[in-house]
N, C-alpha and C. Protein backbone atom coordinates (compact mmCIF):
# COMPACT_ATOMS: atom_id res chain seq x y z
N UNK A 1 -6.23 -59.38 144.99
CA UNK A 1 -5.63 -60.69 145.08
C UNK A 1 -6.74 -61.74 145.14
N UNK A 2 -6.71 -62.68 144.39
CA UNK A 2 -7.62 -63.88 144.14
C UNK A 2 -7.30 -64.79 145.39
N UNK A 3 -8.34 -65.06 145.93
CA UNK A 3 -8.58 -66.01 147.42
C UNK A 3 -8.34 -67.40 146.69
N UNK A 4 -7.66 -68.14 147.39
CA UNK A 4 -7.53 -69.65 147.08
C UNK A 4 -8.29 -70.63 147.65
N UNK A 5 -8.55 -71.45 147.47
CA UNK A 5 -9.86 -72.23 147.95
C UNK A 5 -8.81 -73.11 148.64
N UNK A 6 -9.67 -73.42 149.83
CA UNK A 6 -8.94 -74.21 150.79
C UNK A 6 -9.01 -75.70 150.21
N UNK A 7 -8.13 -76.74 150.99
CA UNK A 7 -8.27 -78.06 150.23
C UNK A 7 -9.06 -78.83 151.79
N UNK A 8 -9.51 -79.92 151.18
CA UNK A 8 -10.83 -80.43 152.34
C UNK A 8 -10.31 -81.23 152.46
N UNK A 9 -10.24 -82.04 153.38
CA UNK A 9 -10.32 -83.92 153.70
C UNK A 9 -10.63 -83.90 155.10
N UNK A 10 -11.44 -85.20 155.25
CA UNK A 10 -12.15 -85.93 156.20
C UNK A 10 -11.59 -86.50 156.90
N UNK A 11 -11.67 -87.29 158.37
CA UNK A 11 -11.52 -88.20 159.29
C UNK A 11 -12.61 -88.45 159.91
N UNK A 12 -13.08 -89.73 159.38
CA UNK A 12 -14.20 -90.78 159.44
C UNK A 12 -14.16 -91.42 160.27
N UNK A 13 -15.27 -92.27 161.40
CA UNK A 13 -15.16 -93.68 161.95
C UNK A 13 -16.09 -93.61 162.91
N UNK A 14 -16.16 -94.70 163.65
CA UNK A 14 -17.69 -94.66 164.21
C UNK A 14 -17.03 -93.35 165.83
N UNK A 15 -18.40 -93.86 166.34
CA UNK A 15 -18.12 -92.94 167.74
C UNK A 15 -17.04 -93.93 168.76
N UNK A 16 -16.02 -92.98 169.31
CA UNK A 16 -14.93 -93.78 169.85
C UNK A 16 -14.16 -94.14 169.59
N UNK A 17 -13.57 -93.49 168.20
CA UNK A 17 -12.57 -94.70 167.74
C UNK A 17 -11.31 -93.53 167.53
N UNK A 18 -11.38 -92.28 167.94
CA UNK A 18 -10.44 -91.59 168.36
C UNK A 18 -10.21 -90.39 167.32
N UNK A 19 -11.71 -89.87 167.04
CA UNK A 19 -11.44 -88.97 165.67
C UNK A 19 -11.32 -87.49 166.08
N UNK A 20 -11.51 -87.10 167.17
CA UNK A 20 -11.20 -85.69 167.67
C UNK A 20 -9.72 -85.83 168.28
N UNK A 21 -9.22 -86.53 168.77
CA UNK A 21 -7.56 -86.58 169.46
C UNK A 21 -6.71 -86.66 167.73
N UNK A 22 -7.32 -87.59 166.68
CA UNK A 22 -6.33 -87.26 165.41
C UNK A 22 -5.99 -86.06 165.10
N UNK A 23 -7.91 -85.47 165.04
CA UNK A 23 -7.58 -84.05 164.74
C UNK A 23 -6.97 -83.31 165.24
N UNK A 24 -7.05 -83.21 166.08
CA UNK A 24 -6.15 -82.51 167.34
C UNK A 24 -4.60 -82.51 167.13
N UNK A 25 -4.03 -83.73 166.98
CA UNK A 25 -2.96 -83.88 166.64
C UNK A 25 -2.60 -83.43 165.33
N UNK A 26 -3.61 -83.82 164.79
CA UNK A 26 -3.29 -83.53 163.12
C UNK A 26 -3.25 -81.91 163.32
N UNK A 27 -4.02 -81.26 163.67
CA UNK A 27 -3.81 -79.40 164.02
C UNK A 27 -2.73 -78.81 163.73
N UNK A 28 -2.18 -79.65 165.09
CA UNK A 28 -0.62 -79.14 166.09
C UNK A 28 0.67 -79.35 164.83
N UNK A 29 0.47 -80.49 164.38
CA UNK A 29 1.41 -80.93 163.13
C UNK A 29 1.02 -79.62 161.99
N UNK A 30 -0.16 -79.21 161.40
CA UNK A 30 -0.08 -78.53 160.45
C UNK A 30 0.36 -77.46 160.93
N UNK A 31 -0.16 -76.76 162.07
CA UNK A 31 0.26 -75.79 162.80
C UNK A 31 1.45 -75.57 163.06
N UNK A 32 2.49 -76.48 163.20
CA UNK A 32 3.68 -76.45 163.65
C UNK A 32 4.52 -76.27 162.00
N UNK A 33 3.87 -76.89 160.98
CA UNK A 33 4.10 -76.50 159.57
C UNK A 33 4.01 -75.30 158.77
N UNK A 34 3.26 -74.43 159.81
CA UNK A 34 2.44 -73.48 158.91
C UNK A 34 1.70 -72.97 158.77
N UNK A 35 0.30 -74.71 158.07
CA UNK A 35 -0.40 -74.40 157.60
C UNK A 35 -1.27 -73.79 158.32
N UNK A 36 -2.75 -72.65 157.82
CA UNK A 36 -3.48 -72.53 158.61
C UNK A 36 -4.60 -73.50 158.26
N UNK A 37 -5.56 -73.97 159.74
CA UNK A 37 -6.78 -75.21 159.22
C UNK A 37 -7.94 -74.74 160.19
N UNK A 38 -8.87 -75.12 159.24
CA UNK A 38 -10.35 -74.71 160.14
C UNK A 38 -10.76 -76.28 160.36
N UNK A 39 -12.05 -76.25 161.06
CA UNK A 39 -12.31 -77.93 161.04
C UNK A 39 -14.06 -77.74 161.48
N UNK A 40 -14.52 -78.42 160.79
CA UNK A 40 -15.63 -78.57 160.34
C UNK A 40 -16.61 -80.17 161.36
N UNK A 41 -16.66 -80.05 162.22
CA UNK A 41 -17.07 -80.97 162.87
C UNK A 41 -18.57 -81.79 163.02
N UNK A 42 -19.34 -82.99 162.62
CA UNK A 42 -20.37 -83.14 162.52
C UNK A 42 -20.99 -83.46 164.41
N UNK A 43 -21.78 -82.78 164.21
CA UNK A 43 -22.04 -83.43 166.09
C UNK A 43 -23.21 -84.35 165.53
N UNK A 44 -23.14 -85.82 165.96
CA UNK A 44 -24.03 -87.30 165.45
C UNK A 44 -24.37 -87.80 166.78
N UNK A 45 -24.97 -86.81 167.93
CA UNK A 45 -25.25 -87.52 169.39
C UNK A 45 -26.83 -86.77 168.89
N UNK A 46 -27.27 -86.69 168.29
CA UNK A 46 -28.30 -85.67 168.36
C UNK A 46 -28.80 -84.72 168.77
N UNK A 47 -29.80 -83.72 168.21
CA UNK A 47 -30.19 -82.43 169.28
C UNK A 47 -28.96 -81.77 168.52
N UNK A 48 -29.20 -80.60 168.96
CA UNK A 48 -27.90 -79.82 168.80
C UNK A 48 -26.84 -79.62 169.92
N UNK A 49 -25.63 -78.71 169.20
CA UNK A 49 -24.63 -79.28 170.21
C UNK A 49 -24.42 -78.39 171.24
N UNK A 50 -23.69 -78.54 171.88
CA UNK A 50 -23.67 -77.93 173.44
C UNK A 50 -23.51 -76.74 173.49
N UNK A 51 -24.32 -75.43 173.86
CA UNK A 51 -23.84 -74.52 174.36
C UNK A 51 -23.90 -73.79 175.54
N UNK A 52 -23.28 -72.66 176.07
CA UNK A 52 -23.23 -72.69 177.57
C UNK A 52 -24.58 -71.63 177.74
N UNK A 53 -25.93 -72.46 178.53
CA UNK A 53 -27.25 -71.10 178.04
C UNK A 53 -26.71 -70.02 179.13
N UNK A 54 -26.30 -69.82 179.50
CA UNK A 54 -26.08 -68.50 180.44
C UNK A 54 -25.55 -67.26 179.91
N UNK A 55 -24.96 -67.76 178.16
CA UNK A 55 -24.20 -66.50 177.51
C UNK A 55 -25.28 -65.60 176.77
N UNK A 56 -25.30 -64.72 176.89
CA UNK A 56 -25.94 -63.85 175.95
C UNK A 56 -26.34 -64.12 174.71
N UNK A 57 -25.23 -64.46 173.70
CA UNK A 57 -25.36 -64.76 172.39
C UNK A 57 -26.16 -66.09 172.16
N UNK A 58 -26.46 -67.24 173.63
CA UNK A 58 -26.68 -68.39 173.38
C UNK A 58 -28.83 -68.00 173.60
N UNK A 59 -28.40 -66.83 174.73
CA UNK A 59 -29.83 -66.89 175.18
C UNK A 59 -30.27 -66.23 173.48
N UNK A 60 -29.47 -65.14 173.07
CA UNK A 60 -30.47 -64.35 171.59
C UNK A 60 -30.79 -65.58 170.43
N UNK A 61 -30.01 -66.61 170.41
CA UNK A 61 -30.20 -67.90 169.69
C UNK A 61 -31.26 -68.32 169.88
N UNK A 62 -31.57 -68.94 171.34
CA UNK A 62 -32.12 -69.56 171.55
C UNK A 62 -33.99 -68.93 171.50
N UNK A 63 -34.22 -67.43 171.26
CA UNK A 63 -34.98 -66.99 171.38
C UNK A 63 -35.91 -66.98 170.14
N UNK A 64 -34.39 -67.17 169.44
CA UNK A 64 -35.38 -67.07 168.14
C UNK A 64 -34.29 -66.52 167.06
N UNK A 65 -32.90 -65.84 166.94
CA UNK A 65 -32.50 -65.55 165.98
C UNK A 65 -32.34 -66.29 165.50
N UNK A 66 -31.65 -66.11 163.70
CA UNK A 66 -31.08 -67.54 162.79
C UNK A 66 -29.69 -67.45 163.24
N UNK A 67 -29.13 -66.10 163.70
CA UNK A 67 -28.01 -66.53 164.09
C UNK A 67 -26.87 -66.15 164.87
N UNK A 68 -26.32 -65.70 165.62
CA UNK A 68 -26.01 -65.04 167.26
C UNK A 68 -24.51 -65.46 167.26
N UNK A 69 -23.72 -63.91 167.33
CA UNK A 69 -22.13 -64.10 167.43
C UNK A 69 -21.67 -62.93 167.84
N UNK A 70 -20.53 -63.80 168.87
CA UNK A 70 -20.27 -63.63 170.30
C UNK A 70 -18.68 -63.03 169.76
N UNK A 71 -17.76 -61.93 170.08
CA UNK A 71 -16.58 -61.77 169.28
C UNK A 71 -15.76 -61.06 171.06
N UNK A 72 -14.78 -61.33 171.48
CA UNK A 72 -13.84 -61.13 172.41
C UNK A 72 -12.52 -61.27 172.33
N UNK A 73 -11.07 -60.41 172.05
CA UNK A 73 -9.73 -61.10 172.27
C UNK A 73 -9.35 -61.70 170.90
N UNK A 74 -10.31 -60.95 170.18
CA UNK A 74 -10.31 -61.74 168.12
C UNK A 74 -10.97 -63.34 168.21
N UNK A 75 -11.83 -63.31 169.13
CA UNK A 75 -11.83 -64.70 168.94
C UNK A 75 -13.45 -65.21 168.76
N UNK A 76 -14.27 -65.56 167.89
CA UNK A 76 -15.28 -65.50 167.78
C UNK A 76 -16.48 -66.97 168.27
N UNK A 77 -17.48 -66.53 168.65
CA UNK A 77 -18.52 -67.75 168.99
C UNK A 77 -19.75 -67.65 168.24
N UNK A 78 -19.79 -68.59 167.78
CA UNK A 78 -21.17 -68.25 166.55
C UNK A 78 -22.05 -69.70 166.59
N UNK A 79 -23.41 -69.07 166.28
CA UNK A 79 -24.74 -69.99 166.79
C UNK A 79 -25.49 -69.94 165.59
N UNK A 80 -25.80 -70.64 164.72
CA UNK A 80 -26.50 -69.94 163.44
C UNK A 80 -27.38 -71.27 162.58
N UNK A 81 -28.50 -71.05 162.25
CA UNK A 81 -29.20 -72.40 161.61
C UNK A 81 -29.27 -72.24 160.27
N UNK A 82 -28.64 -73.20 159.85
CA UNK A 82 -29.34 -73.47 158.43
C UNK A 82 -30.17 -74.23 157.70
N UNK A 83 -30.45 -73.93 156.42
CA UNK A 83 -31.20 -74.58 155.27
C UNK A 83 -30.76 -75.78 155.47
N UNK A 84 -31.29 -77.08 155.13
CA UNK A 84 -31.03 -78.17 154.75
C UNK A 84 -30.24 -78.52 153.65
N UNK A 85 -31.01 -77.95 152.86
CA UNK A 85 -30.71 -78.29 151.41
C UNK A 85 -29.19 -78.03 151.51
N UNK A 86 -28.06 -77.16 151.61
CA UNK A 86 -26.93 -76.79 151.55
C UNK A 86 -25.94 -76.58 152.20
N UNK A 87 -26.47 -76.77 153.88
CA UNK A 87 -25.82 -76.64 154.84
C UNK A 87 -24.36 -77.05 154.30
N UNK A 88 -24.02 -78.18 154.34
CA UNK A 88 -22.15 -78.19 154.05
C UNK A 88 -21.84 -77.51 153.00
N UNK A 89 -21.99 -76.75 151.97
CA UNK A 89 -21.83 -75.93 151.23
C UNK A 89 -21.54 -74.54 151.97
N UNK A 90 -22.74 -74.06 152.71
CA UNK A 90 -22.77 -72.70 153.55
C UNK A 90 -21.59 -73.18 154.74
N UNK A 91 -21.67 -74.12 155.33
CA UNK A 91 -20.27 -74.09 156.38
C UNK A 91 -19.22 -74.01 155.85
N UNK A 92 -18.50 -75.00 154.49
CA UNK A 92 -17.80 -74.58 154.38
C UNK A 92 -16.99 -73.29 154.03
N UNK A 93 -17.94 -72.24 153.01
CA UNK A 93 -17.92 -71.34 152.68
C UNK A 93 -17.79 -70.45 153.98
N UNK A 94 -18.10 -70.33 155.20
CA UNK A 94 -18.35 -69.76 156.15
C UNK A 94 -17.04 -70.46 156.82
N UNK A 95 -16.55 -71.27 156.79
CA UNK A 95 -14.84 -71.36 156.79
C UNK A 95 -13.83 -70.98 156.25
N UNK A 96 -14.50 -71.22 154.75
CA UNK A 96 -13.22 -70.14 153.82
C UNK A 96 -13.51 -68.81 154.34
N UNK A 97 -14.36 -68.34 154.73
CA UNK A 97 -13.58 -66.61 155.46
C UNK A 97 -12.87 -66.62 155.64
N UNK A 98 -12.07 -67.67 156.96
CA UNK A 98 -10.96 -67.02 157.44
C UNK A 98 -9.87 -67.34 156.91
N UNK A 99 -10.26 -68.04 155.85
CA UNK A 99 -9.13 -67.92 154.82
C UNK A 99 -7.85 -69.16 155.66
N UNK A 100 -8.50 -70.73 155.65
CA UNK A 100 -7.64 -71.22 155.87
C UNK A 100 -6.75 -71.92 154.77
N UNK A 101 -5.52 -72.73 154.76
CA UNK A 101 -5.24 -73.73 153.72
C UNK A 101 -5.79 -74.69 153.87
N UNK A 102 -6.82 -75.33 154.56
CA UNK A 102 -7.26 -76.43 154.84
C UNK A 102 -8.12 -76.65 155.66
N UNK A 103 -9.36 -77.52 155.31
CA UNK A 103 -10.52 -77.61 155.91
C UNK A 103 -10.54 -79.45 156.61
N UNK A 104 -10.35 -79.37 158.15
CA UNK A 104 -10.24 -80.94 157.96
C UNK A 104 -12.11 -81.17 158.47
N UNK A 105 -12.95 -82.08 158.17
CA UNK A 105 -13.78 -82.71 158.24
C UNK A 105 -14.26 -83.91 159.37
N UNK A 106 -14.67 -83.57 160.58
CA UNK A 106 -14.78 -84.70 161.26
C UNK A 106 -16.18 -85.01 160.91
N UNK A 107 -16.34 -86.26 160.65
CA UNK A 107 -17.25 -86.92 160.38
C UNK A 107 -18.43 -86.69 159.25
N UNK A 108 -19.31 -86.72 158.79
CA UNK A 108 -19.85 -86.59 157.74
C UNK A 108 -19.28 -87.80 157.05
N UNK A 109 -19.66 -88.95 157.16
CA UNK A 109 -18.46 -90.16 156.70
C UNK A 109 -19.02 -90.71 155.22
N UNK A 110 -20.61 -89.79 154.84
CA UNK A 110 -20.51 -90.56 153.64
C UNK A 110 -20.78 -89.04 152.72
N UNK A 111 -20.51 -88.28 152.98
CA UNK A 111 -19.41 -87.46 151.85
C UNK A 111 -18.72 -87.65 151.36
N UNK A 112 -18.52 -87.47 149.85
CA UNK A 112 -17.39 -87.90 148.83
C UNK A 112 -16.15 -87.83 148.98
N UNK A 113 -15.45 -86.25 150.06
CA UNK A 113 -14.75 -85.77 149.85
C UNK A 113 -13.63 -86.81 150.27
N UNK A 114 -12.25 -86.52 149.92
CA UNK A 114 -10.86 -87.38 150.73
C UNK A 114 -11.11 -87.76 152.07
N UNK A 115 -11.17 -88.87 152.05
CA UNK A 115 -10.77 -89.15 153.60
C UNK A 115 -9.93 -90.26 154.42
N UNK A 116 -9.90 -90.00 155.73
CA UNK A 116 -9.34 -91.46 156.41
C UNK A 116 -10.02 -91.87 157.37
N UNK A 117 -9.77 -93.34 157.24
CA UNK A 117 -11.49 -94.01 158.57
C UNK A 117 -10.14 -94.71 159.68
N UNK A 118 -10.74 -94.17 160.76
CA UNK A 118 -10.54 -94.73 161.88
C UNK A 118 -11.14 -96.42 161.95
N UNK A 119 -10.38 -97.17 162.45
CA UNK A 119 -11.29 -98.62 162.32
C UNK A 119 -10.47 -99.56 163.89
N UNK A 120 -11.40 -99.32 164.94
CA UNK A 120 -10.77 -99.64 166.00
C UNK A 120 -11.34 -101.37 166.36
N UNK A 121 -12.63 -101.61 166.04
CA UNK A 121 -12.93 -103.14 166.46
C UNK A 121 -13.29 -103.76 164.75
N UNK A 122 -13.79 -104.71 164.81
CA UNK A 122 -13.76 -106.01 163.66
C UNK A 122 -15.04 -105.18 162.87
N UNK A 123 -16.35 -104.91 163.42
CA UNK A 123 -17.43 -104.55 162.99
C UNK A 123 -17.42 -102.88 161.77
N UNK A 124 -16.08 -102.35 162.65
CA UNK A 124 -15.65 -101.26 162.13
C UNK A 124 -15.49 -101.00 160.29
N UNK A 125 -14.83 -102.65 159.87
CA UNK A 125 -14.46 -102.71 158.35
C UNK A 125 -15.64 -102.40 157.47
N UNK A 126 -16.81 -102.26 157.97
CA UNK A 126 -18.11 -102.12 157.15
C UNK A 126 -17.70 -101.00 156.53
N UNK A 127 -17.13 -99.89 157.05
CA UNK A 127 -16.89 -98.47 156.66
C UNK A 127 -15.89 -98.70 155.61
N UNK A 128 -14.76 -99.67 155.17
CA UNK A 128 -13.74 -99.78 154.56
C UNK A 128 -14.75 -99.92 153.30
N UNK A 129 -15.51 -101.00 153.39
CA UNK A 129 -16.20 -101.50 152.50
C UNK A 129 -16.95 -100.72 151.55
N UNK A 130 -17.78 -99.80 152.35
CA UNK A 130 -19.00 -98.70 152.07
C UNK A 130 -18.74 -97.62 151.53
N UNK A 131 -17.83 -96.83 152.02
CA UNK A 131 -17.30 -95.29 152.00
C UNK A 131 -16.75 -95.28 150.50
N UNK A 132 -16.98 -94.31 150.31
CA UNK A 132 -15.78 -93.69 148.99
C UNK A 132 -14.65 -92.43 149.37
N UNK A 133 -13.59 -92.28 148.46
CA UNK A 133 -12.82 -91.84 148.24
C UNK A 133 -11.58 -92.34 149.82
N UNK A 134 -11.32 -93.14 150.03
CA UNK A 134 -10.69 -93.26 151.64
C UNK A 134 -9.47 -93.44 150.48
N UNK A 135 -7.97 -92.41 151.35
CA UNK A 135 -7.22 -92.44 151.37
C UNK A 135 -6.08 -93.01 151.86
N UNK A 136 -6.99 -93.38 153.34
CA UNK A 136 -5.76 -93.94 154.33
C UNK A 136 -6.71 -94.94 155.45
N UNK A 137 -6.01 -95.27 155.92
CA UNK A 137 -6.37 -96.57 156.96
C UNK A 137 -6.12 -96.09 158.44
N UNK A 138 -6.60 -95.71 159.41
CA UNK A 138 -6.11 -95.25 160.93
C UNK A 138 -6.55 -96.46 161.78
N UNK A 139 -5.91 -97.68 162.01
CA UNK A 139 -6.12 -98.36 162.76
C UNK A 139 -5.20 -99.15 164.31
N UNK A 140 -6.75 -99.25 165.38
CA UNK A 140 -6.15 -99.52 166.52
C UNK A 140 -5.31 -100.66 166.44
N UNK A 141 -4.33 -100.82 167.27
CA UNK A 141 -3.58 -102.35 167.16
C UNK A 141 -4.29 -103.47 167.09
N UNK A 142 -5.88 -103.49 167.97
CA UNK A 142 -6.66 -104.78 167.70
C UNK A 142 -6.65 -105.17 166.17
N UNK A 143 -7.05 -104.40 165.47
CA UNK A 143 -6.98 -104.61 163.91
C UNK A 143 -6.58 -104.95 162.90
N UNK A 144 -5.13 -103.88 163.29
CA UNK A 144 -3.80 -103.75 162.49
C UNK A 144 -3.51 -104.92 161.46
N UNK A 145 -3.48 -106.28 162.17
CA UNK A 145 -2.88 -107.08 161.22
C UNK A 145 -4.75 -107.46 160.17
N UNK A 146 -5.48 -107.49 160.41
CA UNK A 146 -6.92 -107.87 160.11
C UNK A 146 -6.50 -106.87 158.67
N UNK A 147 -6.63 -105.85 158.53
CA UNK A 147 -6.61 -104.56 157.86
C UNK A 147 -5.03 -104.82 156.66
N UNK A 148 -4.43 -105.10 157.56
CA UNK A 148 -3.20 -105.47 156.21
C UNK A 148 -3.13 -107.06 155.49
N UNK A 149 -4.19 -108.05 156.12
CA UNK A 149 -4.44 -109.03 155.41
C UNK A 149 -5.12 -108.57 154.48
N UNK A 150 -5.79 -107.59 154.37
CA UNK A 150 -7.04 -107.03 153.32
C UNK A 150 -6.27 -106.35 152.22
N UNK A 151 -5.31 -106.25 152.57
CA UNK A 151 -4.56 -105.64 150.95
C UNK A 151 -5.40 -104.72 150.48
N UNK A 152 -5.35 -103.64 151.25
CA UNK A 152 -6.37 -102.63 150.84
C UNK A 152 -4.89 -101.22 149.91
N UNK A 153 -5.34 -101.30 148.95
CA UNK A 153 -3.99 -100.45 147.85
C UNK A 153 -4.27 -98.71 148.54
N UNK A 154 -3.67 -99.29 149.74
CA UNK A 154 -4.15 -97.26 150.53
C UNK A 154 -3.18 -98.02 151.97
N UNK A 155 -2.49 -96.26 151.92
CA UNK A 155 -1.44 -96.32 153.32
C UNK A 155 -2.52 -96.89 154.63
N UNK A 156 -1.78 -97.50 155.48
CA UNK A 156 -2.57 -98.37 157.03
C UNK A 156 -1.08 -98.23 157.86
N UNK A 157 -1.88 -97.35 158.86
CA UNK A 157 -1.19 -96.66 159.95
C UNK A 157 -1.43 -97.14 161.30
N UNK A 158 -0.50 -97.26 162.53
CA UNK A 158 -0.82 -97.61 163.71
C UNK A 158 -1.64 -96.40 164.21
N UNK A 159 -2.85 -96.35 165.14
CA UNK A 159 -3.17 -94.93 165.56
C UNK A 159 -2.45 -94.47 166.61
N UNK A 160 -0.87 -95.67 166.97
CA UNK A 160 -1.04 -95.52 168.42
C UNK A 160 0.55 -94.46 168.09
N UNK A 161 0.97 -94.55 166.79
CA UNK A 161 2.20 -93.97 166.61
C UNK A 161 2.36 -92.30 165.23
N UNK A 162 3.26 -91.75 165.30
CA UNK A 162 3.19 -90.21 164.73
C UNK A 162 3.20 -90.62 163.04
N UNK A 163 3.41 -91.86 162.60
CA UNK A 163 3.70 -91.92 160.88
C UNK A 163 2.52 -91.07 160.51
N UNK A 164 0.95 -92.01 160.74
CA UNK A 164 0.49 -91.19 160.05
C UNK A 164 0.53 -89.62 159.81
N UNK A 165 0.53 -88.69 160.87
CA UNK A 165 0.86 -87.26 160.57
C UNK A 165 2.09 -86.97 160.19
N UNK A 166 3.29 -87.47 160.08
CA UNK A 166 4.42 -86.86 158.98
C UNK A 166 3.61 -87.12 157.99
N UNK A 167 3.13 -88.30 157.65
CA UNK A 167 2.41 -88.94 156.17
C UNK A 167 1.84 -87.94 155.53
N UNK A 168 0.81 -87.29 156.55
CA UNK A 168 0.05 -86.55 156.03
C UNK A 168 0.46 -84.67 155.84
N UNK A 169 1.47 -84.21 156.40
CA UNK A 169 1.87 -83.20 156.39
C UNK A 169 2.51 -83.21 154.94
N UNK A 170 3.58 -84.43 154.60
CA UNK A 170 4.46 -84.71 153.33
C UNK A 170 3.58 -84.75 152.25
N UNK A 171 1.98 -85.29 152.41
CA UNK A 171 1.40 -85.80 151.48
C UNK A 171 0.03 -85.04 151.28
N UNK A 172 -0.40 -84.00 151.91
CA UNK A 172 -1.40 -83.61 151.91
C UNK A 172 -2.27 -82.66 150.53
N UNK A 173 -1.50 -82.51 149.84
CA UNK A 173 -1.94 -81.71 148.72
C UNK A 173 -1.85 -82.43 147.45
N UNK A 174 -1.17 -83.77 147.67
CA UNK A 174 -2.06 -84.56 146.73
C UNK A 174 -2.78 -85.87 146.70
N UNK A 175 -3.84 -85.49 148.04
CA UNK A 175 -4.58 -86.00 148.68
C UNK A 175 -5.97 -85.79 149.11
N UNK A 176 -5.93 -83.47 148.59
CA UNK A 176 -7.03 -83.07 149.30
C UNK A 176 -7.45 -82.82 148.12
N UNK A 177 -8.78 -82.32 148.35
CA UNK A 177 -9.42 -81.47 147.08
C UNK A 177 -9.64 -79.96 147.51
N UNK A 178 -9.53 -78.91 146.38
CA UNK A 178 -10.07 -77.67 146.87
C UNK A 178 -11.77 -77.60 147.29
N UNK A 179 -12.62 -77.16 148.11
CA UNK A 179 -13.28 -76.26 148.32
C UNK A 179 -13.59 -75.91 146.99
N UNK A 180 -15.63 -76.45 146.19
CA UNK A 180 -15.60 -76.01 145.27
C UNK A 180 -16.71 -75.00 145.22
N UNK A 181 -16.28 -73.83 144.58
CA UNK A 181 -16.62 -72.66 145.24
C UNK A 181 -18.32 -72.14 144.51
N UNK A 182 -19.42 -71.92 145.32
CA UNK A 182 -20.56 -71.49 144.89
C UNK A 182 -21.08 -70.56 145.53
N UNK A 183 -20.19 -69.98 146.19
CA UNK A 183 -20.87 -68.46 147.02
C UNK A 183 -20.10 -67.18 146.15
């Protein structure tokens, strides 16, 4: 049986403006649909991201392997460095393992792929401006009306209410792109 390539899209916006609680939500909605989703998260605080050093797999990381995984209850923890050159290529591919329908993207905001920008204060619209491929509009009520004076020809959602995720459950597949495949 031929593996299907998962479809990708992003949720963009600066720090704070509520892009891990979308996802989150956005999850529970696909989840409650069905679908299965992996999620691909950029950590932009610098350094690398948090792990707990007291675990085994964190201390063999930290010693020196390229890459250290931790498996309990089916449920796996993995520590692993890559190349530069390809890294989002190798993650995602290292997501399609588990063979999801969908890869959502936090952050990485100037990647091509589909996305939607969070836009919670005034300074925020730079991203409207800049970014490519944005699909949708996620904005705080400060905004809201700022954002629909802009006649921007793309759905603009309250963040504070569920439209956008029916939106996106109804609308998601012709919205995403597949996962294009080089492994």
């Amino acid at each position: 049986m031929a593996m299907v390539a998962p479809l990708l899209f992003q949720i963009v916006g600066f720090q704070n403006t509520g892009k891990t609680t979308v996802i989150s939500k956005l999850i529970r909605e696909l989840d409650f649909s069905g679908l299965k989703t992996a999620v691909l998260k950029h950590h932009g605080h610098g350094g690398e991201p948090d792990a707990e050093e007291q675990k085994d797999s964190v201390k063999h990381f930290r010693s020196g392997a390229i890459v250290s995984m931790a498996e309990g209850e089916e449920a796996l923890h993995l520590l692993g460095r890559l190349e530069q050159s390809d890294k989002i290529d190798a993650m995602l591919a290292l997501l399609s393992f588990f063979k999801p329908e969908l890869i959502l993207i936090e952050g990485y905001k100037h990647l091509s792929y589909p996305k939607a920008i969070l836009l919670k204060g005034p300074d925020d619209f730079v991203l409207a401006d800049e970014l490519k491929n944005i699909k949708v509009l996620l904005c705080w009520p400060a905004v809201m009306d700022k954002a629909k004076r802009k006649n921007y020809d793309i759905p603009i959602f309250n963040i504070d209410d569920n439209s956008f995720f029916d939106w996106f459950v109804l609308n998601y597949q012709n919205i995403t792109i597949p996962v294009k495949r080089k492994y």
